[in-house]
Protein backbone atom coordinates (compact mmCIF):
# COMPACT_ATOMS: atom_id res chain seq x y z
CA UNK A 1 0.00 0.00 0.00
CA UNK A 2 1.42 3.87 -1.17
CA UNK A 3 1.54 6.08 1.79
CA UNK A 4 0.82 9.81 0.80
CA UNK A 5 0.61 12.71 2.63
CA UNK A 6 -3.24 13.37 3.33
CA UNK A 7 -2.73 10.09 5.30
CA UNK A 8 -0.15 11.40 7.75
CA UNK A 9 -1.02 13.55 10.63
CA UNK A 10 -0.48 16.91 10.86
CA UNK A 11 2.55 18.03 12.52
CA UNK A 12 2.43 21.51 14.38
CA UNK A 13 5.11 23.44 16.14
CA UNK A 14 4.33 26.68 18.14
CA UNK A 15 7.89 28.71 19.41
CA UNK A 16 8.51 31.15 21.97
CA UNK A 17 10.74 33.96 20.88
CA UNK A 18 11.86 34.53 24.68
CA UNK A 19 15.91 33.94 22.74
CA UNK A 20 14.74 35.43 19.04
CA UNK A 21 15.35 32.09 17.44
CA UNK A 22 11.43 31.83 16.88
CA UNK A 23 10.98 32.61 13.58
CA UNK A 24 14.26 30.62 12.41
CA UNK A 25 12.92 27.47 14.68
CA UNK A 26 9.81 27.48 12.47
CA UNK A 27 11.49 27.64 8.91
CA UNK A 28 14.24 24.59 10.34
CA UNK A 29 10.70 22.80 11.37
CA UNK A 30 9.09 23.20 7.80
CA UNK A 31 11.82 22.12 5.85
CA UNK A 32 11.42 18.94 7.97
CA UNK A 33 8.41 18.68 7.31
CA UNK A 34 6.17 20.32 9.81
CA UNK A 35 2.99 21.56 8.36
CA UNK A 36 1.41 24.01 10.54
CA UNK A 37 2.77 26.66 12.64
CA UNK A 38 1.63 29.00 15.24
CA UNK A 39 2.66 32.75 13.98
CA UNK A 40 1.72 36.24 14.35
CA UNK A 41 0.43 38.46 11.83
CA UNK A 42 0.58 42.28 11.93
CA UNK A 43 1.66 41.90 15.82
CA UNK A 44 -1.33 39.80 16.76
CA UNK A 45 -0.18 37.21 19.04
CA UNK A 46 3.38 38.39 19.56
CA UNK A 47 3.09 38.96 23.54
CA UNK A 48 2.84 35.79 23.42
CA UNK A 49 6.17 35.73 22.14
CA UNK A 50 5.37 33.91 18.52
CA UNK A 51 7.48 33.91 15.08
CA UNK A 52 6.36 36.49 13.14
CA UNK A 53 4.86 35.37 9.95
CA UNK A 54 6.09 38.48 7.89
CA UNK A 55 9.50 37.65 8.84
CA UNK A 56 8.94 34.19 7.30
CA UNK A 57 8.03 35.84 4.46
CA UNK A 58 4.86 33.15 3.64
CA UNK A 59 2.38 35.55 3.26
CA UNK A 60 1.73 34.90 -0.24
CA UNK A 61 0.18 31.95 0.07
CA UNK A 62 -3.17 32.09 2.36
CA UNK A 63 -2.93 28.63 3.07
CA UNK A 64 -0.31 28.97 5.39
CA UNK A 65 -2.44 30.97 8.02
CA UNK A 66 -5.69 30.39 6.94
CA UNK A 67 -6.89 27.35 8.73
CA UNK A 68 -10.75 28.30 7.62
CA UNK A 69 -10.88 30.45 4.27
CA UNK A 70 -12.61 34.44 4.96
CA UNK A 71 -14.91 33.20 1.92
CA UNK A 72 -16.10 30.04 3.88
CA UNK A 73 -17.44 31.79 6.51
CA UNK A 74 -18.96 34.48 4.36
CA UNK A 75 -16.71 37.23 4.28
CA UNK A 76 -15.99 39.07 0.46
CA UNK A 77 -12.48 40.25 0.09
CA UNK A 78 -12.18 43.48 -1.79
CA UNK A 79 -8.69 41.81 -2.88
CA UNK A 80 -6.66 38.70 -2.96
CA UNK A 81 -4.41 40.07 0.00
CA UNK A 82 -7.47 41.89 2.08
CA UNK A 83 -7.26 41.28 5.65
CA UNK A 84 -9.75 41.73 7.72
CA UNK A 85 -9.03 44.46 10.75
CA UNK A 86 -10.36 43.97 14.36
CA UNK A 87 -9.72 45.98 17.91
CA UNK A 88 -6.78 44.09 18.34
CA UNK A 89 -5.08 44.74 14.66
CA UNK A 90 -1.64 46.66 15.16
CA UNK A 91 -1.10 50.08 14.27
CA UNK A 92 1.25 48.82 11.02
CA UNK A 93 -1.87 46.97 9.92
CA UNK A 94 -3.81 49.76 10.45
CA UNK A 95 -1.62 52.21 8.35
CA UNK A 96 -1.07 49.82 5.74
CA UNK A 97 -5.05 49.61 5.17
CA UNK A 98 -5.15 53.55 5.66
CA UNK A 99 -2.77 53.74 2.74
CA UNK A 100 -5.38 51.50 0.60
CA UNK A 101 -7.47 53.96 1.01
């Protein structure tokens, strides 16, 4: 019997940056294979001390920190890269959307 990948499990890995190796911890765990990780985006998260996902520079695909698409669950996006701001969007997300404007 083949073994292929929608058979494995998932792996996940979720790094504290408390020495600023978080972000270089979660590339080394995708190229072994890991295929989810815990990020920030725009500062969310990052008290908590996450890899920041614009440092990994894997924003192009939406895949890689969508878990649920914005369509799915009925939001439109005015553009491929819209995201959605909330209360607890950072100010560079903020003035990045003000400059959309």
């Amino acid at each position: 019997m083949e073994v292929t990948t929608q058979l494995l499990p998932i792996l996940a890995v979720h790094f504290h940056n408390d020495l600023g190796l978080a972000t270089a911890n979660t590339l080394a765990g995708i190229c072994v294979g890991v295929r989810q990780v815990d990020v920030t985006i725009n500062g969310i998260g990052e008290r908590a001390g996450n890899a920041s996902l614009e440092e990994d520079g894997i924003l192009k695909n939406k895949g890689t920190y969508e878990f649920v698409s914005a369509e799915y669950v009925g939001f439109i996006r005015g553009s491929e890269h819209d995201i959605r701001l909330g209360k607890l969007s950072g100010r560079y997300a903020l003035k990045i959307k003000m400059l959309e404007v």
